[in-house]
Protein backbone atom coordinates (compact mmCIF):
# COMPACT_ATOMS: atom_id res chain seq x y z
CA UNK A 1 11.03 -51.39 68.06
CA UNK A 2 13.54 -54.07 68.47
CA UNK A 3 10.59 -56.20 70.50
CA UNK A 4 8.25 -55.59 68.20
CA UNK A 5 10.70 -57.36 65.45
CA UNK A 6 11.63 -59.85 67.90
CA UNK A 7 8.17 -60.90 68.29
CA UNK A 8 7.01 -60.84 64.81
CA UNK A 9 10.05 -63.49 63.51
CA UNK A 10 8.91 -65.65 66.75
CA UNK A 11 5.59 -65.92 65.12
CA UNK A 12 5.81 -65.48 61.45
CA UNK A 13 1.55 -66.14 61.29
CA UNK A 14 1.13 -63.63 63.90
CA UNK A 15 -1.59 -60.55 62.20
CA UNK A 16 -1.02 -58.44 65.19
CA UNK A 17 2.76 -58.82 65.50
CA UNK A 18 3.30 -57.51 62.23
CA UNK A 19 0.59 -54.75 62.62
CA UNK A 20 2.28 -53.91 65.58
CA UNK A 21 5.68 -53.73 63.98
CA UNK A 22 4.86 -51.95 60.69
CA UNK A 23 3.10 -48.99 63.93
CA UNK A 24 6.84 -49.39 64.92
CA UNK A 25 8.25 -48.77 61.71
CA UNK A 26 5.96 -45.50 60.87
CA UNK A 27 6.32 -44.07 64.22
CA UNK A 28 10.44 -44.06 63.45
CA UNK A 29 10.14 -42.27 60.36
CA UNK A 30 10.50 -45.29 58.50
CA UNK A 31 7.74 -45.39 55.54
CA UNK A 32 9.61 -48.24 53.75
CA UNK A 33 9.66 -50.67 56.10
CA UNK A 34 6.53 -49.94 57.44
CA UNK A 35 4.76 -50.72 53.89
CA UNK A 36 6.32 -54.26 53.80
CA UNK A 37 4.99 -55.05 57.45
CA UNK A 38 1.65 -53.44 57.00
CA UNK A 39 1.58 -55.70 53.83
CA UNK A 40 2.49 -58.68 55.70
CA UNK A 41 -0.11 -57.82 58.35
CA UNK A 42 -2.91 -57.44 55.79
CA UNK A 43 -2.14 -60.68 53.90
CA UNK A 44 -2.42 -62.40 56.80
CA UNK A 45 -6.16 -61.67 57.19
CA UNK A 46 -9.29 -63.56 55.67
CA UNK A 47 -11.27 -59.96 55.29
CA UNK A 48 -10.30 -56.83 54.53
CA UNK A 49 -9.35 -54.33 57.64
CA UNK A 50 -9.90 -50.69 56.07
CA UNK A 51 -7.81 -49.21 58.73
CA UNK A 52 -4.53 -51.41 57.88
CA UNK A 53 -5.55 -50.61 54.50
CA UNK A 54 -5.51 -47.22 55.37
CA UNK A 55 -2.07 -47.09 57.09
CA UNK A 56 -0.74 -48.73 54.11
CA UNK A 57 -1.70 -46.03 51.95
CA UNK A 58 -0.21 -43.76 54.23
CA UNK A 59 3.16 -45.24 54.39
CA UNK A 60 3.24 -46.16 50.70
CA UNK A 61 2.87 -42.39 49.83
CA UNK A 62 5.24 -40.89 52.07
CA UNK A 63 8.30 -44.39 51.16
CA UNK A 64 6.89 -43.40 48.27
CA UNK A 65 6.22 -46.66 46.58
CA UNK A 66 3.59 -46.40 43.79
CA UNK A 67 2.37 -49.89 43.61
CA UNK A 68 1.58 -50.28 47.12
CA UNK A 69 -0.19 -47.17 47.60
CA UNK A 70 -1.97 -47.61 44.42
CA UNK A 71 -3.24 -51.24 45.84
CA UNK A 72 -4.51 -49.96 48.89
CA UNK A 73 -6.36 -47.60 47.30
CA UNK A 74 -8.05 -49.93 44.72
CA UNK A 75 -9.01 -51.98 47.80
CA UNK A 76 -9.73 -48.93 49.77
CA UNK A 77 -13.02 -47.99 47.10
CA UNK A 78 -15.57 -49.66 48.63
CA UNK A 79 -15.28 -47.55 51.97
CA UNK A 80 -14.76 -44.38 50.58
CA UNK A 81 -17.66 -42.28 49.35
CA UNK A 82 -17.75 -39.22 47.21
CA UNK A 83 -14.95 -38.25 44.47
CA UNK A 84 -12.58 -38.72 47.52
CA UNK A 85 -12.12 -42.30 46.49
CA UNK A 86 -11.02 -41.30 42.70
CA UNK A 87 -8.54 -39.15 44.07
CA UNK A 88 -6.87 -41.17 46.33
CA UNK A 89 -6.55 -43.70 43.33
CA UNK A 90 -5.20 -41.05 41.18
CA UNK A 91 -2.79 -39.84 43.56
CA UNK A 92 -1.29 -43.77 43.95
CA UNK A 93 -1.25 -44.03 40.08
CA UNK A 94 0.34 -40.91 39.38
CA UNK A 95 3.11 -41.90 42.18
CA UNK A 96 3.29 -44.97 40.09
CA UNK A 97 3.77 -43.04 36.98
CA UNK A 98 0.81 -44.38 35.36
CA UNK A 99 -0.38 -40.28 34.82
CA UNK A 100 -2.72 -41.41 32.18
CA UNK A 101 -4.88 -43.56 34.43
CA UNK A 102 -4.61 -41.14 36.97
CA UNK A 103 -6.17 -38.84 34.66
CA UNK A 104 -9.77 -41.05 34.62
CA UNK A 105 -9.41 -41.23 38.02
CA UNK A 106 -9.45 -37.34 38.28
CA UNK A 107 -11.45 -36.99 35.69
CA UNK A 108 -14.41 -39.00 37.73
CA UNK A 109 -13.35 -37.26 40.73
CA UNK A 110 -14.09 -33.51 39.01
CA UNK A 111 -16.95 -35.14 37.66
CA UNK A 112 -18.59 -35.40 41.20
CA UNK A 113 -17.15 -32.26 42.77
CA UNK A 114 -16.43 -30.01 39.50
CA UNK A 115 -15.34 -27.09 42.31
CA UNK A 116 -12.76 -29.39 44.21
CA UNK A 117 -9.44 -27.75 43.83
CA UNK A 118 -7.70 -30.48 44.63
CA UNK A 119 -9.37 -32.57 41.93
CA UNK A 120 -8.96 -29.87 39.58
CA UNK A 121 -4.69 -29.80 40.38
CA UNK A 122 -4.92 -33.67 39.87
CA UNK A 123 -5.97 -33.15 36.75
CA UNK A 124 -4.01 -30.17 35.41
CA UNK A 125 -0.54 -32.52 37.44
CA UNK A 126 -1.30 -35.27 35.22
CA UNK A 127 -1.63 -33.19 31.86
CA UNK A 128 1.11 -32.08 32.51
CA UNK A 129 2.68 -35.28 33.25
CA UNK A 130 1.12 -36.66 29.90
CA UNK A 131 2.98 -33.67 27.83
CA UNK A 132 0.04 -31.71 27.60
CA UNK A 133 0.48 -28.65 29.24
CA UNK A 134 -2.22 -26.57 27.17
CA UNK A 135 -5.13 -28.69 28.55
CA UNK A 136 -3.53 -27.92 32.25
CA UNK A 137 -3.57 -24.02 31.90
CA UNK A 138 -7.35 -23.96 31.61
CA UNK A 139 -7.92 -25.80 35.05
CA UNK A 140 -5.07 -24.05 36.40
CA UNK A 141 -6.84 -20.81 35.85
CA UNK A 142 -9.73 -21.92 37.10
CA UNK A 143 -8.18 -23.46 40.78
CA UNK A 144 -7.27 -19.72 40.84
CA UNK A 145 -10.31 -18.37 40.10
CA UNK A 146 -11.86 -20.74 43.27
CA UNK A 147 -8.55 -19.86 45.49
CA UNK A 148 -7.31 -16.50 44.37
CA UNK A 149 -5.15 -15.80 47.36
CA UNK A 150 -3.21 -19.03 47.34
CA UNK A 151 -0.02 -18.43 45.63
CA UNK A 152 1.20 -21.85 44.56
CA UNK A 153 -1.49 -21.78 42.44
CA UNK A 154 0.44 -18.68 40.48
CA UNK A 155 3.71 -20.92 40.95
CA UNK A 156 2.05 -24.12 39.50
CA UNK A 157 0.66 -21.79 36.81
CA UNK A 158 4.25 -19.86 35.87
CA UNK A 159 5.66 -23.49 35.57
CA UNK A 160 3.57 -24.68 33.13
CA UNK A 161 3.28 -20.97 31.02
CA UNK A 162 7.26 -21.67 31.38
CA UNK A 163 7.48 -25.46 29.54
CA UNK A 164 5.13 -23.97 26.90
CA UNK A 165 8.02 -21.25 26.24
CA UNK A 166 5.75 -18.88 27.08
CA UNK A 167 8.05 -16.80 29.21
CA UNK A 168 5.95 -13.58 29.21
CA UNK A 169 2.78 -15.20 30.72
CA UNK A 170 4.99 -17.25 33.02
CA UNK A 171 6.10 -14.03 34.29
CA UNK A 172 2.56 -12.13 34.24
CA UNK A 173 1.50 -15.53 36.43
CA UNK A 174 4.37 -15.54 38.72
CA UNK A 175 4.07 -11.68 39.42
CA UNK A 176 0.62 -12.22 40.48
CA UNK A 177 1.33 -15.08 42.87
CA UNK A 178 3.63 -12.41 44.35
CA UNK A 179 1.13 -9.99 45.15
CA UNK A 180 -0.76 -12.55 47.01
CA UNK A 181 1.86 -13.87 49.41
CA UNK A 182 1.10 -13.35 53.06
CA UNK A 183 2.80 -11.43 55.38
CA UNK A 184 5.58 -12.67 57.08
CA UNK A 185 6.85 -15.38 53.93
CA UNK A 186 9.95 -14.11 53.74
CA UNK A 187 10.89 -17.64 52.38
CA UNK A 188 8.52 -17.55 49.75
CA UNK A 189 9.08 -13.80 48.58
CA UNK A 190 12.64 -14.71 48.32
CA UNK A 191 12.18 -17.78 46.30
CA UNK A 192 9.45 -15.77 43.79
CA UNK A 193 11.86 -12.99 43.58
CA UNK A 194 14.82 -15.13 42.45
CA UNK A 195 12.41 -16.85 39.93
CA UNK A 196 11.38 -14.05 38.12
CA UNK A 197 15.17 -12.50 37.96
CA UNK A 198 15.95 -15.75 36.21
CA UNK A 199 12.69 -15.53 33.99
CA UNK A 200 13.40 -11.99 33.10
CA UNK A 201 17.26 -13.09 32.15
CA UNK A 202 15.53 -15.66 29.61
CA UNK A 203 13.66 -12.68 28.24
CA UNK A 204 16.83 -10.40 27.84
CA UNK A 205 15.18 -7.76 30.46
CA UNK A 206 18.76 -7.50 32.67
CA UNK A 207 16.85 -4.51 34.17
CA UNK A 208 14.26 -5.85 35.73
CA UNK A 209 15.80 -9.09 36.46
CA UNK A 210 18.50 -6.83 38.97
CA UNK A 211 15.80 -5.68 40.21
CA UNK A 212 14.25 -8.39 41.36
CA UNK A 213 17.89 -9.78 42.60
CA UNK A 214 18.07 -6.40 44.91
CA UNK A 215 15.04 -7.52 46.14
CA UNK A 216 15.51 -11.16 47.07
CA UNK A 217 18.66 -9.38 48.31
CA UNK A 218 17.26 -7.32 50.83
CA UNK A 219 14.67 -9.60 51.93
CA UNK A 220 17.49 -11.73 53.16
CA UNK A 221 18.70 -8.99 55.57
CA UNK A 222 17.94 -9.19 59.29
C-alpha cells in the first residue's frame, strides 16, 4: 500500500494512481479511505467509469458514508436496469438518513418487481424509519408470505409488533420465526430464546419467560 500512496502524491493528476490506491485501501479493510481515493480517481475523469462508480458505492456502504454512496448511485442510474437501480438509491439515502426519499425510491422499485423481497424490506425499513410502523407490518407479512422459512423475517416482524406495544403479537411473530430456524443455529435459537424470556417478562408471564431462559440455557451446553 505504502507505493501505491507514494505514487499517487508524486502525481497528484494521476486517474490510475488514485484508482490504484483507493484498490489498496479496500483490499486492507479500509472502506473510509478507500471512498476518498475512489472519489479522487473519478473526479479526475472527463466521462463517467461505471465500474469506479461502482467500487465507490461499495466502499461508501460498508465506511458507511451516506452521501457518497448515495452519489454513486444517482450517477450509477443510467447503467442499471430494472427496479435494481431504485434500490440501490434507496439503500444510499436511507444510509444517509433521508428514509423518506428512500421510500419513493422503494416505492418505484416494488412498483416494477411487486414480489421482490428485498424491495418489499426497503420499504417496510423506511416506514419504520419514518415512525410509521403500521404501514410496515402489512409488507412485513407479506415478505413472509413470499419467504416463509426465513426467520429474520419473524425477527424484523416481532420488532416492529414490539415498538407498536403490541407485545402479544411480537411474541406470536417471534415464536414463529423460531419454528423455522434451521438446524444447527444454535446462535440464533439462543438469541430468539432470550428474546422472548424478556418479551414474556414485559407481559408479566415469569413462567414462560423461565422457560424460555432454561432453554437458551441448555442450548449453550456442549
Amino acid at each position: 500500500m505504502a507505493h501505491c500512496e507514494q505514487a499517487a502524491a508524486l502525481d497528484m493528476q494521476s486517474q490510475e494512481a488514485w484508482a490504484k490506491l483507493a484498490q489498496a485501501y479496500e483490499g486492507a479493510g479500509r472502506p473510509r479511505a478507500a471512498v476518498g481515493a475512489y472519489r479522487r480517481a473519478i473526479g479526475l475523469l472527463d466521462r463517467e467509469d461505471p465500474a469506479l462508480l461502482e467500487a465507490l458505492l461499495r466502499v461508501a456502504m460498508q465506511a458507511p458514508d451516506g452521501p457518497a454512496a448515495t452519489e454513486a448511485a444517482r450517477r450509477l442510474r443510467p447503467y442499471r436496469t430494472g427496479h435494481d437501480a431504485f434500490m440501490v438509491t434507496g439503500d444510499a439515502l436511507l444510509l444517509s438518513g433521508d428514509a423518506a426519499a428512500a421510500l419513493r425510491e422503494y416505492q418505484m422499485a416494488a412498483a416494477l418487481a411487486p414480489s421482490s423481497v428485498r424491495a418489499l424490506i426497503g420499504l417496510a425499513t423506511a416506514h419504520v424509519r419514518l415512525g410509521q410502523p403500521d404501514q410496515a407490518v402489512p409488507l412485513l407479512l407479506k415478505v413472509i408470505r413470499l419467504e416463509p422459512s426465513n426467520p429474520e423475517h419473524y425477527q424484523m416482524l416481532s420488532r416492529i409488533y414490539e415498538s407498536m406495544g403490541r407485545l402479544d403479537l411480537a411474541v406470536a411473530a417471534l415464536r414463529d420465526g423460531a419454528d423455522v430456524v434451521p438446524d444447527g443455529s444454535r446462535e440464533l435459537r439462543i438469541q430468539i430464546a432470550e428474546r422472548l424470556a424478556s418479551l414474556y417478562d414485559h407481559l408479566g408471564m415469569t413462567r414462560e419467560a423461565e422457560r424460555e431462559r432454561r432453554r437458551a440455557q441448555a442450548l449453550r451446553l456442549p
